[in-house]
C-alpha atoms as a PDB file:
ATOM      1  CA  UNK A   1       0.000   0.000   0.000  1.00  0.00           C
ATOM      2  CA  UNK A   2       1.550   3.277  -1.156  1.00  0.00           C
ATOM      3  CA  UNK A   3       1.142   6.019   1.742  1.00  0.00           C
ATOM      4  CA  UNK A   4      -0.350   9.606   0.271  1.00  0.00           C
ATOM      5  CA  UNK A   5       1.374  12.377  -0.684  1.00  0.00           C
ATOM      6  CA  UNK A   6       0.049  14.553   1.966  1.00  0.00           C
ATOM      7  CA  UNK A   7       0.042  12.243   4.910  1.00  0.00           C
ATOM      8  CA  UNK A   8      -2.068  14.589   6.961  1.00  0.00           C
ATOM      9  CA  UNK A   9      -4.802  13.509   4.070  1.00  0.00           C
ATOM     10  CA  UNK A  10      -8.180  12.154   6.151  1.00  0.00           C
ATOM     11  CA  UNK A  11      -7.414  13.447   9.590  1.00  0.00           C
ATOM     12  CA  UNK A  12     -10.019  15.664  10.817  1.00  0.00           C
ATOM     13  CA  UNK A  13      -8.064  15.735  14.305  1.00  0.00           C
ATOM     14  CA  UNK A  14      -4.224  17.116  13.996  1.00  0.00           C
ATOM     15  CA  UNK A  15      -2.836  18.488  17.600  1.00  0.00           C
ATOM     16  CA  UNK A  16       1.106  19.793  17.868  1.00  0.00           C
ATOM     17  CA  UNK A  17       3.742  18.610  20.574  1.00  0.00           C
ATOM     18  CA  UNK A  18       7.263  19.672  20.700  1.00  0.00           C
ATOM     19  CA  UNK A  19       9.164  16.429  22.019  1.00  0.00           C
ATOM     20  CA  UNK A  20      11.099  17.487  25.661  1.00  0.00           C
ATOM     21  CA  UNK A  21      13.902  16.531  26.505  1.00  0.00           C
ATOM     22  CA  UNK A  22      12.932  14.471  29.481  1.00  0.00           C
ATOM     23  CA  UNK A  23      11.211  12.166  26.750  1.00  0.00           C
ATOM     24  CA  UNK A  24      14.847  11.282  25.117  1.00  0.00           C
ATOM     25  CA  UNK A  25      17.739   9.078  25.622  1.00  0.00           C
ATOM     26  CA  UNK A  26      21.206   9.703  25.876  1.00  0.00           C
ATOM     27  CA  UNK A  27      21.784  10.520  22.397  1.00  0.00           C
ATOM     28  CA  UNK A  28      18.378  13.011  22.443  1.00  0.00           C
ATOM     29  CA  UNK A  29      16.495  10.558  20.531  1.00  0.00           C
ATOM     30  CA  UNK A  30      12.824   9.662  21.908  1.00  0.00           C
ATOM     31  CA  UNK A  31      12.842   6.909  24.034  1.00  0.00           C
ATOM     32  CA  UNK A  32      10.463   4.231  21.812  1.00  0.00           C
ATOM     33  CA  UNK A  33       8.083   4.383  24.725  1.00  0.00           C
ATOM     34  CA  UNK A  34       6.984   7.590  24.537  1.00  0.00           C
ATOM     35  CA  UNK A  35       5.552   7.294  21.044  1.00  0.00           C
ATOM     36  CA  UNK A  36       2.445   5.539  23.104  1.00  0.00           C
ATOM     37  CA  UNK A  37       2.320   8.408  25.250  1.00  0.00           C
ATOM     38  CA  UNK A  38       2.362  10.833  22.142  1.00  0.00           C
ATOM     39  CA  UNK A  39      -0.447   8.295  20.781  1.00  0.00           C
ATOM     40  CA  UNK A  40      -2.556   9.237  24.032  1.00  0.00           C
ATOM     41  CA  UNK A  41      -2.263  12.552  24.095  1.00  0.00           C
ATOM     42  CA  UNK A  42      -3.778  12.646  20.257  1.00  0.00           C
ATOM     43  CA  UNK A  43      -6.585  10.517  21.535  1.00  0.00           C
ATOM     44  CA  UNK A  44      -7.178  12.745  24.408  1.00  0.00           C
ATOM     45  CA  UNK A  45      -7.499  15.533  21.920  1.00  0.00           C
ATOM     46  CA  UNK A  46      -9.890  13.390  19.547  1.00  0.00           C
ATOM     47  CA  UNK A  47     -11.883  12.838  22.813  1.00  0.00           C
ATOM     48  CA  UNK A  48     -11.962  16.773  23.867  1.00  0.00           C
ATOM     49  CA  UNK A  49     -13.180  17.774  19.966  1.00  0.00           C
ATOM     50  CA  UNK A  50     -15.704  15.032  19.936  1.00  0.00           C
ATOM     51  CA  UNK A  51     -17.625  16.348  23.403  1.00  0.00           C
ATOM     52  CA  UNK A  52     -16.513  19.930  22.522  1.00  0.00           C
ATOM     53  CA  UNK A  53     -19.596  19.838  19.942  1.00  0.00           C
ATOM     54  CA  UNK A  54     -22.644  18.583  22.642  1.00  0.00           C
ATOM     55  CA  UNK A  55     -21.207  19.374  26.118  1.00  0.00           C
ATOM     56  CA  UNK A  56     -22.602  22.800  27.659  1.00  0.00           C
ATOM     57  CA  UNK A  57     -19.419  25.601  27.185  1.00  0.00           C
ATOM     58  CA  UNK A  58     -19.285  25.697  30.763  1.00  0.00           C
ATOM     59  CA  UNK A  59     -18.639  22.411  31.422  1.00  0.00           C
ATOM     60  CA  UNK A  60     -14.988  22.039  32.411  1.00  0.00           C
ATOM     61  CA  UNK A  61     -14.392  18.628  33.061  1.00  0.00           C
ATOM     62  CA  UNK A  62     -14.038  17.133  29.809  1.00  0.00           C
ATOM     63  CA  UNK A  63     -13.119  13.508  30.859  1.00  0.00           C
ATOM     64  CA  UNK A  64     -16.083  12.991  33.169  1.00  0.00           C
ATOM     65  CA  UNK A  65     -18.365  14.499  29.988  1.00  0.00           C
ATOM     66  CA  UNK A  66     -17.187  11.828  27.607  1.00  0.00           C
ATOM     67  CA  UNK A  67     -18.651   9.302  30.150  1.00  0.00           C
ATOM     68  CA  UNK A  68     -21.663  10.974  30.976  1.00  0.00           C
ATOM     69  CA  UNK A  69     -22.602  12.107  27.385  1.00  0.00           C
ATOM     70  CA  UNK A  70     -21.655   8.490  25.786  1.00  0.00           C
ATOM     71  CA  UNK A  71     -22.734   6.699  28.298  1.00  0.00           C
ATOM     72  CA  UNK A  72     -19.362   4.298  28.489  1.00  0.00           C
ATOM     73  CA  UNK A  73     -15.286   4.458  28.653  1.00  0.00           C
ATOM     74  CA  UNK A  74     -12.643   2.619  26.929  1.00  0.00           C
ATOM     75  CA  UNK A  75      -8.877   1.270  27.084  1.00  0.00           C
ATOM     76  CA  UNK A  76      -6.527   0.083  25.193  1.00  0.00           C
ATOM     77  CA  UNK A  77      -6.765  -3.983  24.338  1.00  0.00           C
ATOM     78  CA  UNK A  78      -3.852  -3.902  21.719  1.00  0.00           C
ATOM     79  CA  UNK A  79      -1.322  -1.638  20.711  1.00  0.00           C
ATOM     80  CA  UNK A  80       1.086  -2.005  17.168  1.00  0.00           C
ATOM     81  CA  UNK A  81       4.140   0.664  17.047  1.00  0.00           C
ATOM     82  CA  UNK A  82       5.883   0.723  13.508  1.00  0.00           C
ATOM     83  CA  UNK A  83       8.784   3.052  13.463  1.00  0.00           C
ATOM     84  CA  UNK A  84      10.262   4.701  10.681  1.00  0.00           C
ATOM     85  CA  UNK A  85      12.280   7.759  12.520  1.00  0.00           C
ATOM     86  CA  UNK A  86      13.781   8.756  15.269  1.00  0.00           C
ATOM     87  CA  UNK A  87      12.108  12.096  16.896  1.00  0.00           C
ATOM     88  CA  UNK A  88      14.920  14.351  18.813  1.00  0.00           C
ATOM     89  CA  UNK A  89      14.498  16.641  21.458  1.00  0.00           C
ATOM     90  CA  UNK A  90      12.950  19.475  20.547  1.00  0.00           C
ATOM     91  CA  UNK A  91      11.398  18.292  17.335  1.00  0.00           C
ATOM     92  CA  UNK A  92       8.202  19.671  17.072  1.00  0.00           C
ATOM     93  CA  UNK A  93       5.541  16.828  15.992  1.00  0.00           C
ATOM     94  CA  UNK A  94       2.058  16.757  14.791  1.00  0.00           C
ATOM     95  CA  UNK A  95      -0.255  13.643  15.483  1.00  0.00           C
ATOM     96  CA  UNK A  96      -2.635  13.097  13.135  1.00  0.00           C
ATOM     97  CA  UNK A  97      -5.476  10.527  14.599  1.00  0.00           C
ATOM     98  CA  UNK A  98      -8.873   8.982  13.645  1.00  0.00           C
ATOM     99  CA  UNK A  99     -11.112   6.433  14.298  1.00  0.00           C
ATOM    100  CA  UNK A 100     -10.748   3.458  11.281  1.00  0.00           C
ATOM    101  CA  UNK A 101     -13.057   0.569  11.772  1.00  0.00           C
ATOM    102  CA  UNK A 102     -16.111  -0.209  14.768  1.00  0.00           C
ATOM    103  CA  UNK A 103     -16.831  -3.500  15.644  1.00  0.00           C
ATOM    104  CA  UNK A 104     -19.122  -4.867  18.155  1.00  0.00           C
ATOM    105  CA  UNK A 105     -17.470  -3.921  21.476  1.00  0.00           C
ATOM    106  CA  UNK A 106     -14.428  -1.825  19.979  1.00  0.00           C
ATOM    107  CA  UNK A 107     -12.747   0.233  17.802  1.00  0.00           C
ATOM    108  CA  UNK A 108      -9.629   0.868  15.860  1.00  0.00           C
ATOM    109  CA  UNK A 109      -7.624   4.189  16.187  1.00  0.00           C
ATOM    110  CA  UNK A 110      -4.834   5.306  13.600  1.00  0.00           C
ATOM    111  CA  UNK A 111      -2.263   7.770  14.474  1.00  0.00           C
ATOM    112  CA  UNK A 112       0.631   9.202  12.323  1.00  0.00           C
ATOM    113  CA  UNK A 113       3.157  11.357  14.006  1.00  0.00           C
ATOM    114  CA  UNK A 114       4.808  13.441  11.452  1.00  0.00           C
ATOM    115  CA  UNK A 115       7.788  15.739  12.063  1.00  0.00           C
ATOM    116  CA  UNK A 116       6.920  18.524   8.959  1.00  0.00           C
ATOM    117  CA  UNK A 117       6.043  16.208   6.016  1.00  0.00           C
ATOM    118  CA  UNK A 118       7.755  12.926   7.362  1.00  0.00           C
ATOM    119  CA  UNK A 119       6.119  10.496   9.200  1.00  0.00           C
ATOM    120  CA  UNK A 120       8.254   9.290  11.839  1.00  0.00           C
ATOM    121  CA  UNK A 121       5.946   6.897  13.453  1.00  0.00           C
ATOM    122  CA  UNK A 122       2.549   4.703  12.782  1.00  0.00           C
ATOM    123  CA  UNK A 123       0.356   3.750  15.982  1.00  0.00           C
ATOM    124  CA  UNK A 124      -2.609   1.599  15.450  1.00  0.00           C
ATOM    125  CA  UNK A 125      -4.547   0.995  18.844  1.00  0.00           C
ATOM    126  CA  UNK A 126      -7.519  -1.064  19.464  1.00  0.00           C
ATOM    127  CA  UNK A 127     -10.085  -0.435  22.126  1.00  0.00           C
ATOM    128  CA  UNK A 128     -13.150  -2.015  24.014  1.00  0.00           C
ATOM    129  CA  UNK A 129     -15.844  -0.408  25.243  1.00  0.00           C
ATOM    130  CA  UNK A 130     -17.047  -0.938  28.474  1.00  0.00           C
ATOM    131  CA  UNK A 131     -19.278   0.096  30.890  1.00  0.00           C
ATOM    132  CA  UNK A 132     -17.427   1.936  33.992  1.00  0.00           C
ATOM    133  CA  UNK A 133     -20.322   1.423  36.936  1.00  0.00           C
ATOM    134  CA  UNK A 134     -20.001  -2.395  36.309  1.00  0.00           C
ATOM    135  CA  UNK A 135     -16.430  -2.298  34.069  1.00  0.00           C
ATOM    136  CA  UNK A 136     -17.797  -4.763  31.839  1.00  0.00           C
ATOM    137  CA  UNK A 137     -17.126  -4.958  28.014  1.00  0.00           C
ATOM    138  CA  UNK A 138     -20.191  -3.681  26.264  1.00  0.00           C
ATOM    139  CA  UNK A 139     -21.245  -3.052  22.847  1.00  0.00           C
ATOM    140  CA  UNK A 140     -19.659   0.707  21.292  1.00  0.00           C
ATOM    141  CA  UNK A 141     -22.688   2.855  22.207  1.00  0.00           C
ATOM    142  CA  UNK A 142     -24.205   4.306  19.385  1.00  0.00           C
ATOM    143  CA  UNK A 143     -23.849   7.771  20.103  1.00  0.00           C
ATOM    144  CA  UNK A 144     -20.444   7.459  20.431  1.00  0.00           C
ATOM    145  CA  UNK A 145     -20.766   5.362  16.999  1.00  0.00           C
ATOM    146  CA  UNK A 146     -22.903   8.534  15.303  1.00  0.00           C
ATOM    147  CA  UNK A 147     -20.299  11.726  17.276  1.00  0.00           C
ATOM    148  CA  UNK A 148     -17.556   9.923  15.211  1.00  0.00           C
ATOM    149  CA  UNK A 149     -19.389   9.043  12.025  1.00  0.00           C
ATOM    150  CA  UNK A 150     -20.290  13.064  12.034  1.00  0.00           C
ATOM    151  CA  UNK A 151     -16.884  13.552  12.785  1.00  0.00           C
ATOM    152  CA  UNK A 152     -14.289  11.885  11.096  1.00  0.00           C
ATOM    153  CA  UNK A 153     -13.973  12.920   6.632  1.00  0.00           C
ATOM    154  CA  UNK A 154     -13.266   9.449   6.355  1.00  0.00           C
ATOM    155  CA  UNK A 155     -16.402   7.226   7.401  1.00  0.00           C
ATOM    156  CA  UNK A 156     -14.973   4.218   9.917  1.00  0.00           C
ATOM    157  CA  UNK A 157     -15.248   0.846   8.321  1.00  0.00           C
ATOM    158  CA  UNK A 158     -17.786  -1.536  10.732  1.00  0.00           C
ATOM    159  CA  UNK A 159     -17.073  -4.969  10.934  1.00  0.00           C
ATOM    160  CA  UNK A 160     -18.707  -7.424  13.646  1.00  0.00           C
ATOM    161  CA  UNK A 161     -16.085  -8.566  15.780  1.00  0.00           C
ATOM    162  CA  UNK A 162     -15.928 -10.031  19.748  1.00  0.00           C
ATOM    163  CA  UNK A 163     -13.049  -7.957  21.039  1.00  0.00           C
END
């Protein structure tokens, strides 16, 4: 599969983070676990533009409104990391993320981080849906299913899958 020209192509959600340099090795190179962290902080931003739309504008606490308005949480089940670069200290990064593919009880999450027009790292993360008063695995509610539907430019694919 050839990658696009423009790889920011199909993300709605792109947030900036300049790499510290408590993130980095000796040689100032990110330390490979950090790329997750980078992952999660473009998921927290998908999260806060997904509420941002239906919450009240004087509701603050944007965690507790993705549970209340939803109606369910998630975490992470699986996690692939495919590197292509190193990031340095300083380096300032975009990560590009969306939402892929639903299936019954989760969902698939892409992110690129791209230093300029490189992309220096691929993180594909799968997650199940669960309830948190019981922490059960339920099915992806279907708001959730419609916010990112209206969302995302590129409609998620939905298979049927036990996750």
């Amino acid at each position: 599969m050839t990658e696009p020209k423009n790889l920011r192509d199909g993300f709605r959600l792109i947030t900036p983070i300049r790499v510290r340099y408590a993130e980095c090795d000796l040689q100032g190179i990110v330390f490979n676990a950090h790329y997750l962290a980078f992952a999660d902080v473009g998921m927290t931003e998908y999260m806060r533009a997904l509420v941002a739309a239906d919450r009240p504008q004087d509701e603050r606490d944007m965690l507790g409104s993705f549970t209340r308005h939803f109606g369910g949480d998630n975490w992470v089940r699986h996690a692939d990391v495919d590197y292509r670069a190193s990031a340095m200290a300083d380096d300032l990064l975009d990560i590009a993320v969306r939402i892929t593919r639903f299936g019954r009880t989760s969902y698939s999450l892409l992110v690129h981080l791209l230093r300029a027009d490189e992309l220096i790292n691929v993180v594909k993360l799968t997650y199940v849906w669960f309830d948190p008063a019981t922490g059960e695995v339920v099915p992806v509610a279907t708001k959730f299913i419609d916010a990112v539907n209206d969302f995302e430019l590129i409609k998620p694919e939905r298979t049927v899958m036990n996750a």
